[in-house]
PDB file of N, CA and C in Angstrom:
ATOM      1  N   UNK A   1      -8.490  -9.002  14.097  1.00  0.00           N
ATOM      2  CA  UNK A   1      -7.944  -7.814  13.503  1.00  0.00           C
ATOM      3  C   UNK A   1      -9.024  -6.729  13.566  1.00  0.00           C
ATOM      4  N   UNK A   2      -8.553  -5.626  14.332  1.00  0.00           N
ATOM      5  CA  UNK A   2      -9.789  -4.571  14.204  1.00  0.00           C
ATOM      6  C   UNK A   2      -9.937  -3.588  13.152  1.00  0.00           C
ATOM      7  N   UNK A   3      -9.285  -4.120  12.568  1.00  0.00           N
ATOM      8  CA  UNK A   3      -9.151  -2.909  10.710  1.00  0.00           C
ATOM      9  C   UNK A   3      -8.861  -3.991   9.437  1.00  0.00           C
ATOM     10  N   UNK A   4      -8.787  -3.480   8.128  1.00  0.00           N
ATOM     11  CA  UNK A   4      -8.955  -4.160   7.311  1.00  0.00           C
ATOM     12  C   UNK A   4      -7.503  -4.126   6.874  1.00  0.00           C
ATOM     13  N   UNK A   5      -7.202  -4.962   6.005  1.00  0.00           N
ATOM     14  CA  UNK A   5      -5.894  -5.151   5.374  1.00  0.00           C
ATOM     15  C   UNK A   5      -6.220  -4.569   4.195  1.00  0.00           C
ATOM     16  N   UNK A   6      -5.356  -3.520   3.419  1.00  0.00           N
ATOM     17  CA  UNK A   6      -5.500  -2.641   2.464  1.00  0.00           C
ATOM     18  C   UNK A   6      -3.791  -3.323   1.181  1.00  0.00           C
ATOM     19  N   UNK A   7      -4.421  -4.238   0.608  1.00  0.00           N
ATOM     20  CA  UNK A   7      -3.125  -4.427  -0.453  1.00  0.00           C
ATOM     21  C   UNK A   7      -3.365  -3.752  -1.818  1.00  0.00           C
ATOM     22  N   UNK A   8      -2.208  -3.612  -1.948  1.00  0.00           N
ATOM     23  CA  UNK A   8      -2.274  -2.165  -3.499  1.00  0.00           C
ATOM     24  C   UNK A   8      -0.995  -3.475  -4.379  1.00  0.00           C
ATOM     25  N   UNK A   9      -1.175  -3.839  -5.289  1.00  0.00           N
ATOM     26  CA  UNK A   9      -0.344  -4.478  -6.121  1.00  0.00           C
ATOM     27  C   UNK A   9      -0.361  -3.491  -7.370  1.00  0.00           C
ATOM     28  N   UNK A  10       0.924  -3.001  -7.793  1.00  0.00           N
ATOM     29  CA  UNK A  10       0.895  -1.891  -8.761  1.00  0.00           C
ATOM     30  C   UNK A  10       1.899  -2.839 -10.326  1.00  0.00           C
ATOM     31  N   UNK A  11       1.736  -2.958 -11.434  1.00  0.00           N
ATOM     32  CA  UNK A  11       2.552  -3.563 -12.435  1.00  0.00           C
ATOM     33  C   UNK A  11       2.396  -1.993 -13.321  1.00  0.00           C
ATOM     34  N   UNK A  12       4.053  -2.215 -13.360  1.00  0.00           N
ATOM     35  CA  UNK A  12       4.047  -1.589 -14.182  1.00  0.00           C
ATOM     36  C   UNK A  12       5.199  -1.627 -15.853  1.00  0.00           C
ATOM     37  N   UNK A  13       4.427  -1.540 -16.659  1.00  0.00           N
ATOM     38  CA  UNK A  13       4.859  -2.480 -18.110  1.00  0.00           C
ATOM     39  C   UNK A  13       5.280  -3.553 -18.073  1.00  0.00           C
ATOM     40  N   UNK A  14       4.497  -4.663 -17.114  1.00  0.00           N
ATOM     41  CA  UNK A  14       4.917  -6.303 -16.890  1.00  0.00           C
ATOM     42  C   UNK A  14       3.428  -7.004 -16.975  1.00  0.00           C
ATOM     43  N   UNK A  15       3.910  -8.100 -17.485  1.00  0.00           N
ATOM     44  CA  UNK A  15       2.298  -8.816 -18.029  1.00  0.00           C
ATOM     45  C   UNK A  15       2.258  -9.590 -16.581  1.00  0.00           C
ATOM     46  N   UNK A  16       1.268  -9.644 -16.095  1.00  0.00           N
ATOM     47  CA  UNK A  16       1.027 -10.395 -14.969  1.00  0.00           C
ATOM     48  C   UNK A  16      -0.152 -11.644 -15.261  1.00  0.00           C
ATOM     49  N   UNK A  17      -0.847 -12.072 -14.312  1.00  0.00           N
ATOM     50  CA  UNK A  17      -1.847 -13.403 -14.162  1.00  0.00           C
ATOM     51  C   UNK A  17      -2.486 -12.471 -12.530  1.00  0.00           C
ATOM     52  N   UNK A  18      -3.410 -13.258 -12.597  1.00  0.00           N
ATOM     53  CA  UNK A  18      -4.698 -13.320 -11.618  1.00  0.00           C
ATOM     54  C   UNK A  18      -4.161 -14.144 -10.406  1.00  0.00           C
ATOM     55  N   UNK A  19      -2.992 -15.055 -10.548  1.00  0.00           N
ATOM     56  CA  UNK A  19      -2.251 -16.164 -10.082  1.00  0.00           C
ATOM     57  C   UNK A  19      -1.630 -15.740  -9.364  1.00  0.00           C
ATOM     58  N   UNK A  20      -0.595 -14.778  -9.820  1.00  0.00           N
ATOM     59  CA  UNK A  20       0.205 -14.403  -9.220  1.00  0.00           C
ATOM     60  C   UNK A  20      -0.354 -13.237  -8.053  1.00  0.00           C
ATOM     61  N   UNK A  21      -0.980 -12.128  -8.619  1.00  0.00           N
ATOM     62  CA  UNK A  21      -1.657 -11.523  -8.075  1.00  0.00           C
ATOM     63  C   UNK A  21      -2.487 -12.266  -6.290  1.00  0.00           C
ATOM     64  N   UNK A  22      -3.284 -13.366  -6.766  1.00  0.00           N
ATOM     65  CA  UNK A  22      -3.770 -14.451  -5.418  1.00  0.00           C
ATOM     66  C   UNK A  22      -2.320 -14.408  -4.755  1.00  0.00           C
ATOM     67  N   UNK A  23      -1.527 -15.270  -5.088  1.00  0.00           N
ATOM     68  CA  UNK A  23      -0.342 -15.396  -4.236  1.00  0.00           C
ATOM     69  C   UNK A  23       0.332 -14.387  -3.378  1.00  0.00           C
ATOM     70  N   UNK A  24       0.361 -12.682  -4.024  1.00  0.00           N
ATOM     71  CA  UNK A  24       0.616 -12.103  -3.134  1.00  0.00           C
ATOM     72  C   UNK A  24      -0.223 -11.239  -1.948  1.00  0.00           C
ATOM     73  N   UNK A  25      -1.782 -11.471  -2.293  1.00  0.00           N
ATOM     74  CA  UNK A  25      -2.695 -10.951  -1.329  1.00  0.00           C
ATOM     75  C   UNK A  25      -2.852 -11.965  -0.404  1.00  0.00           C
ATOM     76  N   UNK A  26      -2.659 -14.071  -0.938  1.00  0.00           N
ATOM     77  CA  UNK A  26      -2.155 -14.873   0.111  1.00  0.00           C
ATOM     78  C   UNK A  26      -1.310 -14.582   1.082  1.00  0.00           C
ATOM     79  N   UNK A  27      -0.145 -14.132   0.525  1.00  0.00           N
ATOM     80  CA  UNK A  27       0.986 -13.900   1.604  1.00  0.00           C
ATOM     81  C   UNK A  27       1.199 -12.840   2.518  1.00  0.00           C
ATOM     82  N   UNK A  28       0.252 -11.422   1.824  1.00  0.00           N
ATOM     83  CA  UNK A  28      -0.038 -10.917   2.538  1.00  0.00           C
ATOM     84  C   UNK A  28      -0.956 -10.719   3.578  1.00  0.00           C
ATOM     85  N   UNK A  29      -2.563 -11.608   3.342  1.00  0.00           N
ATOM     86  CA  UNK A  29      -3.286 -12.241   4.859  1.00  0.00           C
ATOM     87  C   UNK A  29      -2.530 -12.730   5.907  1.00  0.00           C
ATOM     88  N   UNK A  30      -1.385 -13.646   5.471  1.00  0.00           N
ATOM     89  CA  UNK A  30      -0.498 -14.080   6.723  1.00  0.00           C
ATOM     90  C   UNK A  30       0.329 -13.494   7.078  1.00  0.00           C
ATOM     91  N   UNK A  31       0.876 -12.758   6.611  1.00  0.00           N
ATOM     92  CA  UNK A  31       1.385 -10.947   7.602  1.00  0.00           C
ATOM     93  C   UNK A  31       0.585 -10.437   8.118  1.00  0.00           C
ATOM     94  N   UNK A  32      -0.557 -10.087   8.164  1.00  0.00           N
ATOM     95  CA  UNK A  32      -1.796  -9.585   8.285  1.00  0.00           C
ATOM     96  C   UNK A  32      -1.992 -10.248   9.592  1.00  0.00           C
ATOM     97  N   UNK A  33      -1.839 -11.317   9.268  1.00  0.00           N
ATOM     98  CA  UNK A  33      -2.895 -11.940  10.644  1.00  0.00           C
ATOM     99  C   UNK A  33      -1.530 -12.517  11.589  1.00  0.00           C
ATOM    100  N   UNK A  34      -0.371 -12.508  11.293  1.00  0.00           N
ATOM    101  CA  UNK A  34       0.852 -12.784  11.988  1.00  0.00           C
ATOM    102  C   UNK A  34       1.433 -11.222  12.675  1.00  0.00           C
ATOM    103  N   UNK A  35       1.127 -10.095  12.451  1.00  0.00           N
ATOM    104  CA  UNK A  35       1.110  -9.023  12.524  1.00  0.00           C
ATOM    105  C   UNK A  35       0.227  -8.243  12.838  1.00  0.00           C
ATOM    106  N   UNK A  36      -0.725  -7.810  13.586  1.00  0.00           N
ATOM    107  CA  UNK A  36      -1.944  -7.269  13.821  1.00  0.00           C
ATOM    108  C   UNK A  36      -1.765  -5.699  13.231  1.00  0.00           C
ATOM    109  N   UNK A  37      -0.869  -5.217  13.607  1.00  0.00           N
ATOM    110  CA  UNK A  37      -0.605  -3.925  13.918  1.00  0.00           C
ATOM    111  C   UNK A  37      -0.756  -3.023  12.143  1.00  0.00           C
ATOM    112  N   UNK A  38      -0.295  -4.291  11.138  1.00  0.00           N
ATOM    113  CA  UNK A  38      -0.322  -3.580  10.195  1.00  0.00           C
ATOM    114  C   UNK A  38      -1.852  -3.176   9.564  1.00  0.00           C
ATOM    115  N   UNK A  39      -1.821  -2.338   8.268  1.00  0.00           N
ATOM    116  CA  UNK A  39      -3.098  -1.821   8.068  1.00  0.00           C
ATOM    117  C   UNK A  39      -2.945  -1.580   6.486  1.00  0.00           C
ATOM    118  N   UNK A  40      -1.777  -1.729   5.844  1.00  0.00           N
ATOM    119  CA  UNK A  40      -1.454  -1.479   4.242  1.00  0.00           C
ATOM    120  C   UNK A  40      -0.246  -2.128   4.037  1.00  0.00           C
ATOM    121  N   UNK A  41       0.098  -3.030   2.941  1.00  0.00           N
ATOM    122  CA  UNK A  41       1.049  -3.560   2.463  1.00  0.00           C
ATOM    123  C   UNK A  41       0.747  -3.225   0.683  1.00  0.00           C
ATOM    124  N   UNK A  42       2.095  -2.218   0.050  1.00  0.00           N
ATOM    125  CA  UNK A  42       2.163  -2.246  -1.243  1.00  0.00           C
ATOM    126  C   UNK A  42       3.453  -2.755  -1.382  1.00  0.00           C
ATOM    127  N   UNK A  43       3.272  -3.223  -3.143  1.00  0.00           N
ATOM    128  CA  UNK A  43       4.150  -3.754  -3.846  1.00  0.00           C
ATOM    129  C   UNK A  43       4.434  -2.829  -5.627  1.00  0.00           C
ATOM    130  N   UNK A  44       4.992  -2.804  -5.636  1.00  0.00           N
ATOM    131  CA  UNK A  44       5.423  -2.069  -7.296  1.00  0.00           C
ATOM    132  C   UNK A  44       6.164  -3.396  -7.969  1.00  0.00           C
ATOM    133  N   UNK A  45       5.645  -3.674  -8.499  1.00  0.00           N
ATOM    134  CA  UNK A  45       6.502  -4.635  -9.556  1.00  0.00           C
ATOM    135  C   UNK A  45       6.883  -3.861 -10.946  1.00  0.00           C
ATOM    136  N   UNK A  46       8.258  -3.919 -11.318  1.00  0.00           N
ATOM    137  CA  UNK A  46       8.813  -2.810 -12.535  1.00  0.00           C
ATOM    138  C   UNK A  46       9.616  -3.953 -13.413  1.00  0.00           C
ATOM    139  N   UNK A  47       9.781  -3.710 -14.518  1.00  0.00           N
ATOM    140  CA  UNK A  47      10.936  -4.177 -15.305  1.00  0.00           C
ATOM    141  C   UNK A  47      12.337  -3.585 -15.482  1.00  0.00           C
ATOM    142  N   UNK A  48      13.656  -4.273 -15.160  1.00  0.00           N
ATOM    143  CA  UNK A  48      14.494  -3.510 -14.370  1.00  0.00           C
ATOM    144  C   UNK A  48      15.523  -4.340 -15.929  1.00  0.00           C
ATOM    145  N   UNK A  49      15.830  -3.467 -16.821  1.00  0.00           N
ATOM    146  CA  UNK A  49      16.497  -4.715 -17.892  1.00  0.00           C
ATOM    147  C   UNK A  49      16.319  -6.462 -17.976  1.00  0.00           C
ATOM    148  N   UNK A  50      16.875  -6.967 -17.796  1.00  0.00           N
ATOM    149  CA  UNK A  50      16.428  -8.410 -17.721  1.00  0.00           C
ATOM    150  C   UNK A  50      15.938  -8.890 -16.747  1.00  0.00           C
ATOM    151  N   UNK A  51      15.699  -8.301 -15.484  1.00  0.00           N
ATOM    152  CA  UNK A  51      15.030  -9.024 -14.369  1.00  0.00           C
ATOM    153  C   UNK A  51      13.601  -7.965 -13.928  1.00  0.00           C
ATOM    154  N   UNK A  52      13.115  -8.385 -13.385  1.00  0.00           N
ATOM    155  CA  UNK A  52      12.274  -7.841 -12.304  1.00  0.00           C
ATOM    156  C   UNK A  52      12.428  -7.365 -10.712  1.00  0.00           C
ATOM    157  N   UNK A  53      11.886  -6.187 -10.654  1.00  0.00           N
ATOM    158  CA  UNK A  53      12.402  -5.580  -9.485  1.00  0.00           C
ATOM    159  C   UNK A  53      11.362  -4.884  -8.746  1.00  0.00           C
ATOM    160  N   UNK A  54      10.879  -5.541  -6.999  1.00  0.00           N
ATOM    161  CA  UNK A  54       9.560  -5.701  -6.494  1.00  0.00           C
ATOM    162  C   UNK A  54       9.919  -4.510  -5.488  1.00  0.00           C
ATOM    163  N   UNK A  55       9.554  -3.334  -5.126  1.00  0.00           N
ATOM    164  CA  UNK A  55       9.778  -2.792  -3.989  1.00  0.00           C
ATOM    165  C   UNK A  55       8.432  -3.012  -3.099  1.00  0.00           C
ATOM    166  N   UNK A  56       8.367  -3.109  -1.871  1.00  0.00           N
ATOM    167  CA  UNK A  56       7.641  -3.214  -0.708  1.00  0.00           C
ATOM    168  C   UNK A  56       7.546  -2.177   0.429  1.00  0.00           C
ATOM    169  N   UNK A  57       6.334  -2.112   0.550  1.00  0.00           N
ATOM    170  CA  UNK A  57       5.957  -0.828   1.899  1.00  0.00           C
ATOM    171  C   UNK A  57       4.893  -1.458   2.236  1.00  0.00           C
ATOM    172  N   UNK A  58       4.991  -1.265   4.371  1.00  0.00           N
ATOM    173  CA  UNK A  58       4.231  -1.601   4.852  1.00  0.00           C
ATOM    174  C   UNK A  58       3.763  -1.002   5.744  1.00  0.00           C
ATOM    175  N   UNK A  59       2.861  -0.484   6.141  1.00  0.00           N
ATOM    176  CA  UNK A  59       2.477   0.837   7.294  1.00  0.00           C
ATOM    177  C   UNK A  59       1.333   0.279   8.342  1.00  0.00           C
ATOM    178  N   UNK A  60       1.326   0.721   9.065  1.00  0.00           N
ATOM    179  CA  UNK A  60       0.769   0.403  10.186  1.00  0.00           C
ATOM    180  C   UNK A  60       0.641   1.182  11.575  1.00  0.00           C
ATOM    181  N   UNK A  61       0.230   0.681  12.831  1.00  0.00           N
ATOM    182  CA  UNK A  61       0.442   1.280  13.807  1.00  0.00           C
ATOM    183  C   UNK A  61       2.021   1.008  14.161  1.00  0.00           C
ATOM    184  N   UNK A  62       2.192   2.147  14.411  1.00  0.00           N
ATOM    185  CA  UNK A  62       3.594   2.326  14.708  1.00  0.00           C
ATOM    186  C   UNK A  62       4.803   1.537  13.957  1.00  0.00           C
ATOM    187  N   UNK A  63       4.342   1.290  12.967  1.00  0.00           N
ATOM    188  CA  UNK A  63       5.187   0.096  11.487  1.00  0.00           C
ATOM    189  C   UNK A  63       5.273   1.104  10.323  1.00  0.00           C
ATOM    190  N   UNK A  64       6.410   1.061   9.689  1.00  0.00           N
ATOM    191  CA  UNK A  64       6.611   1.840   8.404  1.00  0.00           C
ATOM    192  C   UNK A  64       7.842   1.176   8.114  1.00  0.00           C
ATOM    193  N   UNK A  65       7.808  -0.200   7.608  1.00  0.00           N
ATOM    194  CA  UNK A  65       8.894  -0.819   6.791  1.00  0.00           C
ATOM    195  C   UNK A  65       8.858  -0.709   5.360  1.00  0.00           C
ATOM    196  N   UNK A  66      10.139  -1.221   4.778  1.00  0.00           N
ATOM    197  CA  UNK A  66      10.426  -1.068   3.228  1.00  0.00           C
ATOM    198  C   UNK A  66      11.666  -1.820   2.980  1.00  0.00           C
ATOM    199  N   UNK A  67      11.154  -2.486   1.737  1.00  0.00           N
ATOM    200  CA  UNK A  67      12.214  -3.504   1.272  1.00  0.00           C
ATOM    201  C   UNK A  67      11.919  -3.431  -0.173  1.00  0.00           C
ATOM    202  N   UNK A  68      13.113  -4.064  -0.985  1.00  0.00           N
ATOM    203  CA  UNK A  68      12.923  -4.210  -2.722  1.00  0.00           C
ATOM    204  C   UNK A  68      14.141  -5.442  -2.627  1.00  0.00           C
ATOM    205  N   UNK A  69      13.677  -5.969  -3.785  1.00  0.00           N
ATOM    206  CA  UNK A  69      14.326  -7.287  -4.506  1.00  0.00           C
ATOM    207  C   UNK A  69      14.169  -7.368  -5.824  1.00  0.00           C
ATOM    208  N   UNK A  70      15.230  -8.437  -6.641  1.00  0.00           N
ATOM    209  CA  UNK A  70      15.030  -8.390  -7.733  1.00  0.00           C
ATOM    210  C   UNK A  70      15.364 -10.121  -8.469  1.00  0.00           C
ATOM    211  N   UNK A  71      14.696 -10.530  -9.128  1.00  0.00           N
ATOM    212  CA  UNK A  71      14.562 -11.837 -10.004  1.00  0.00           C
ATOM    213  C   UNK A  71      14.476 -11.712 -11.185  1.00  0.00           C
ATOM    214  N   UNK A  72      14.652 -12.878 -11.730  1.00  0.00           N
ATOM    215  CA  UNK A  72      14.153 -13.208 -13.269  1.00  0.00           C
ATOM    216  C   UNK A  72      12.630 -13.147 -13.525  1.00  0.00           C
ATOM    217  N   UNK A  73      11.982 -13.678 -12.397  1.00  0.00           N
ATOM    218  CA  UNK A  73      10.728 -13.304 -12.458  1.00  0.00           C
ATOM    219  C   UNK A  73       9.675 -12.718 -11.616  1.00  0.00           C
ATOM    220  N   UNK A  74       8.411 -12.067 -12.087  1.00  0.00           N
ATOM    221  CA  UNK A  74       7.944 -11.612 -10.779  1.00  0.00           C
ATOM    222  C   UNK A  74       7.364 -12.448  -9.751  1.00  0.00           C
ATOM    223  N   UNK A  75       6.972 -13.930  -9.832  1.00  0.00           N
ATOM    224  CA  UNK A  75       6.393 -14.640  -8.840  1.00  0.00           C
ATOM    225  C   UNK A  75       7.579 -14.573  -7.499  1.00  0.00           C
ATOM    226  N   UNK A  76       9.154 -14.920  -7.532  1.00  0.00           N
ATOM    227  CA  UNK A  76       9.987 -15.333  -6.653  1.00  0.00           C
ATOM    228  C   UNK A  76      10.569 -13.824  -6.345  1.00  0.00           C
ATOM    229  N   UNK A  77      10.393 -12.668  -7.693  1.00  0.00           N
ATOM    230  CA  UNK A  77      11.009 -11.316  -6.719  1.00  0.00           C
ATOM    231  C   UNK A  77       9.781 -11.018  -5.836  1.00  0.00           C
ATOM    232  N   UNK A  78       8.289 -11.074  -6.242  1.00  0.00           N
ATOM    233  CA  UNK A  78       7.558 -10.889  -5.077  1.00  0.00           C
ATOM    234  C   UNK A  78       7.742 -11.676  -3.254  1.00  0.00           C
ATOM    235  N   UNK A  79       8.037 -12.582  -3.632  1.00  0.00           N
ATOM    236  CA  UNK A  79       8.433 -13.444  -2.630  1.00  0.00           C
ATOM    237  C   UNK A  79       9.434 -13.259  -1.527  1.00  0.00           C
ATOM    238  N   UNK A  80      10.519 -13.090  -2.483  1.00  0.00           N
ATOM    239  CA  UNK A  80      11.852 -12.111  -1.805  1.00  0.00           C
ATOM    240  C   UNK A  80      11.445 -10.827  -1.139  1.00  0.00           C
ATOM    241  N   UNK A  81      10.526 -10.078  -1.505  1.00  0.00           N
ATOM    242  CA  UNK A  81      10.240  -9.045  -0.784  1.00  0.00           C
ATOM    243  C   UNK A  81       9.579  -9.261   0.260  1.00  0.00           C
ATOM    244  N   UNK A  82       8.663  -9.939   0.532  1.00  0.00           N
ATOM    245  CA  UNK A  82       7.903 -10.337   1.373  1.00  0.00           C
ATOM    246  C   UNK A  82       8.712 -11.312   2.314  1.00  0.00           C
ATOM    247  N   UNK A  83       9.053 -11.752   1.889  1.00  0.00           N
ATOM    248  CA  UNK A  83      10.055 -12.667   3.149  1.00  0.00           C
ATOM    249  C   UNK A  83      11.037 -11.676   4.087  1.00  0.00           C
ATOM    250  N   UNK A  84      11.420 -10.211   3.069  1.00  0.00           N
ATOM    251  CA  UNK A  84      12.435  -9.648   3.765  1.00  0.00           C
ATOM    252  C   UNK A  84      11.214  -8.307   4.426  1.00  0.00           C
ATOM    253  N   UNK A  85      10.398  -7.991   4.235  1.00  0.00           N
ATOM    254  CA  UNK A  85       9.327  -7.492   5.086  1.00  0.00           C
ATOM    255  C   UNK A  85       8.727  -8.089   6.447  1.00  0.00           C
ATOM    256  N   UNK A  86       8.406  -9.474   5.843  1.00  0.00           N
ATOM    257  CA  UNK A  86       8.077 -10.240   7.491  1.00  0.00           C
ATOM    258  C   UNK A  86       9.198 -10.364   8.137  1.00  0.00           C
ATOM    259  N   UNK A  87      10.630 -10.260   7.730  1.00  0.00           N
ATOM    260  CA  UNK A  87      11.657 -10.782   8.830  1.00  0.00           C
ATOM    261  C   UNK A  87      11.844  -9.108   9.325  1.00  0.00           C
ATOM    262  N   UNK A  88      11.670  -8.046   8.997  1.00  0.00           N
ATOM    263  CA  UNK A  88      11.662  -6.430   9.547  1.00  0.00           C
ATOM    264  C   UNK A  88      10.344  -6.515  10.630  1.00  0.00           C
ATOM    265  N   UNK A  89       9.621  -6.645  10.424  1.00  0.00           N
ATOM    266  CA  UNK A  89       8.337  -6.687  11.161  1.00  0.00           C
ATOM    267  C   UNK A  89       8.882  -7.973  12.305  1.00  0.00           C
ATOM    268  N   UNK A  90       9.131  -8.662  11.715  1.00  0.00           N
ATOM    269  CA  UNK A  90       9.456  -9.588  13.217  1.00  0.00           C
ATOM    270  C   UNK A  90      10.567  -9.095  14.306  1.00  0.00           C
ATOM    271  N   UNK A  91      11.589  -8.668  13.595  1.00  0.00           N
ATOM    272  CA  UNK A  91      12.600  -7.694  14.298  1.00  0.00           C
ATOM    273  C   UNK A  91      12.092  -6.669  15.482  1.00  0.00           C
ATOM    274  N   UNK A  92      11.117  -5.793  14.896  1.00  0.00           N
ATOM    275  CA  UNK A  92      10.796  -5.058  15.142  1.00  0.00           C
ATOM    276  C   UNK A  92       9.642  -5.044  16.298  1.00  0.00           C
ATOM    277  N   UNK A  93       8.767  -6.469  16.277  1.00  0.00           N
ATOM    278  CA  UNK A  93       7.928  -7.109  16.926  1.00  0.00           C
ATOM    279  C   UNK A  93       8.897  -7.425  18.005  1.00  0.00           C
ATOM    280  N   UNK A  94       9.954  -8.288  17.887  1.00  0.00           N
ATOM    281  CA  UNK A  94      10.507  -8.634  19.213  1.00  0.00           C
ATOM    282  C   UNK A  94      11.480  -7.613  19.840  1.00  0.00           C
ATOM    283  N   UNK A  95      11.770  -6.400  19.066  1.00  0.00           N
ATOM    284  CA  UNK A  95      12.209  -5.730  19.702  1.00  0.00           C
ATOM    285  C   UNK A  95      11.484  -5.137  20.784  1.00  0.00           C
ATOM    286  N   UNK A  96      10.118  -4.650  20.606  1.00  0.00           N
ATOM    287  CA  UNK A  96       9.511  -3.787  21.619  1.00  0.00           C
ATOM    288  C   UNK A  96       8.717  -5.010  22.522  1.00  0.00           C
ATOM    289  N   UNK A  97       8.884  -6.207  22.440  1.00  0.00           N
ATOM    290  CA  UNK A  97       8.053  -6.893  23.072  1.00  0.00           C
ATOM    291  C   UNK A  97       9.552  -7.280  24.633  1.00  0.00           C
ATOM    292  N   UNK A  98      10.549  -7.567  23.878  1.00  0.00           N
ATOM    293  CA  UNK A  98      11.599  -8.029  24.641  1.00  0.00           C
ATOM    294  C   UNK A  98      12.349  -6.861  25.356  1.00  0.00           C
ATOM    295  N   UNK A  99      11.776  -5.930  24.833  1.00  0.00           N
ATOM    296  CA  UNK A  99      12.629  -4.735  25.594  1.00  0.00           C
ATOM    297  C   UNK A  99      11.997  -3.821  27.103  1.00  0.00           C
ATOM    298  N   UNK A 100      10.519  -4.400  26.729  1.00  0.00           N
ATOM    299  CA  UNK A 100       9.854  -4.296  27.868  1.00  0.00           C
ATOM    300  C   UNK A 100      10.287  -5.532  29.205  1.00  0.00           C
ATOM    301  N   UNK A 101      10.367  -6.720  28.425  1.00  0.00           N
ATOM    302  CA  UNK A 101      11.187  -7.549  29.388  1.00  0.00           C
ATOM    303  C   UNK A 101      11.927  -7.688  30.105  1.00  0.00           C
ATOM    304  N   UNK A 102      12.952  -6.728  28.970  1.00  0.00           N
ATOM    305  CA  UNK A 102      14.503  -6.416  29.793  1.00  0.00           C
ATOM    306  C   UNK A 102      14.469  -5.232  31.007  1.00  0.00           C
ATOM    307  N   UNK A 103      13.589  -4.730  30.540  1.00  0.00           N
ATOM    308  CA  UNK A 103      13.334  -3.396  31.658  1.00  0.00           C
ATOM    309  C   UNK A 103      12.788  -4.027  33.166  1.00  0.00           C
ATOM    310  N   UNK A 104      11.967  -5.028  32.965  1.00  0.00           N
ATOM    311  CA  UNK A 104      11.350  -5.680  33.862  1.00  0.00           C
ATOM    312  C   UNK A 104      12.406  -6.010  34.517  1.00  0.00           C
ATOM    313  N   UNK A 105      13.340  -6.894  34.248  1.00  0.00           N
ATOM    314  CA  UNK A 105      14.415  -7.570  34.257  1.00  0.00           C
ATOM    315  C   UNK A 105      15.654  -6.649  35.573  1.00  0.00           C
ATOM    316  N   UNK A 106      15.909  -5.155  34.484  1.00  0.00           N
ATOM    317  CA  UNK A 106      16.834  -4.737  35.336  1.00  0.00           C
ATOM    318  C   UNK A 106      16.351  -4.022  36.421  1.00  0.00           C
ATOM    319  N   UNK A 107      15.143  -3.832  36.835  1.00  0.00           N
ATOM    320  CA  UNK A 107      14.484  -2.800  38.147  1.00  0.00           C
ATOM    321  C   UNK A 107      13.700  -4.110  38.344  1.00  0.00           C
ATOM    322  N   UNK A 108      14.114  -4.839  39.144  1.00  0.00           N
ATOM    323  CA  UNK A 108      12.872  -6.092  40.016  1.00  0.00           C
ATOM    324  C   UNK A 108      12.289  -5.591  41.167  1.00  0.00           C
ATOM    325  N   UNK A 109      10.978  -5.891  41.117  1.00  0.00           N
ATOM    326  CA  UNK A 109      10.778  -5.027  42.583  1.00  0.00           C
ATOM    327  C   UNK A 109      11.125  -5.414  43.641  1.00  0.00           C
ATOM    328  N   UNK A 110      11.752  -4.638  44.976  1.00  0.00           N
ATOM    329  CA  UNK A 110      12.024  -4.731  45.824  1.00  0.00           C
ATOM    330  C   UNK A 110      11.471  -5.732  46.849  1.00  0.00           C
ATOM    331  N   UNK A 111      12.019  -6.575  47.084  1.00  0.00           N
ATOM    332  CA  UNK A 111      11.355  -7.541  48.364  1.00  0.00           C
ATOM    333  C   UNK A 111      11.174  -6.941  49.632  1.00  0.00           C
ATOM    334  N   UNK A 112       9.916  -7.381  49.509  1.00  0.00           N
ATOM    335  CA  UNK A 112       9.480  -7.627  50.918  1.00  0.00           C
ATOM    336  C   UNK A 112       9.850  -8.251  52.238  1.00  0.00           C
ATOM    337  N   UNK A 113      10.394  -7.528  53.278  1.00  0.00           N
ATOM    338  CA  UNK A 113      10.677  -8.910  54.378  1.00  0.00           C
ATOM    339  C   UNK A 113       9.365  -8.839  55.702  1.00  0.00           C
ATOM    340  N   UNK A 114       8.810  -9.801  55.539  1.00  0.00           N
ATOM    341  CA  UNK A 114       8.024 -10.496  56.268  1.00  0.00           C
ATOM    342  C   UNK A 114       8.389 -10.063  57.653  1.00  0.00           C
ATOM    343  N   UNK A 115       7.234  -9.678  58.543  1.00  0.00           N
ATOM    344  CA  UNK A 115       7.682  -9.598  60.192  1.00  0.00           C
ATOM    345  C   UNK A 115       6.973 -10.345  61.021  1.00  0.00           C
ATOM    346  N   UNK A 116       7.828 -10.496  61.643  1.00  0.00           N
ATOM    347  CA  UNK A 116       6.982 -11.868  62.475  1.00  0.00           C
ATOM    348  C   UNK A 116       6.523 -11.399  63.562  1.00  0.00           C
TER     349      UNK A 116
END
């Protein structure tokens, strides 16, 4: 990775742990390092009436995803967000990787015929 991973975990009026906190800078190294391209992943964790509600942003080179979820608690709404962030980033990964393919695909270069 030629840049640093920048995570911002924001609570706001929710009691958190040090625990939970590890778990989501865990999950975010393995985006990180499953993803090169990114360079910042935030999270807002809020109290939404009885549940919890995690929104997600992720920026990068040429990456600017966003997702939110919501649980009973914040360990599994963090989770939910992050699962639905890496599956955007993967989308998005095989889109420009496979689309160069397809291009390959429909202009093949012209053969050569051999002269004898």
């Amino acid at each position: 990775m030629t840049q640093r991973l920048t995570v911002v975990t924001n609570f706001k009026d929710i009691p958190h742990d040090e625990a939970l906190r590890a778990s989501i800078e865990r999950r975010s190294d393995h985006l990180a390092h499953e993803f090169r391209e990114i360079s910042r992943i935030e999270l807002t964790l809020a109290e939404d009436g009885a549940n919890i509600s995690v929104h997600g942003h992720v920026t990068g080179k040429q990456r600017d995803v966003g997702a939110q979820a919501e649980a009973s608690k914040a360990g599994p709404a963090a989770d939910k967000v992050l699962d639905k962030l890496e599956k955007q980033l993967r989308t998005l990964h095989d889109k420009r990787i496979f689309a160069q393919r397809r291009n390959a695909q429909r202009h093949p270069p012209k053969k050569q015929i051999a002269e004898v």
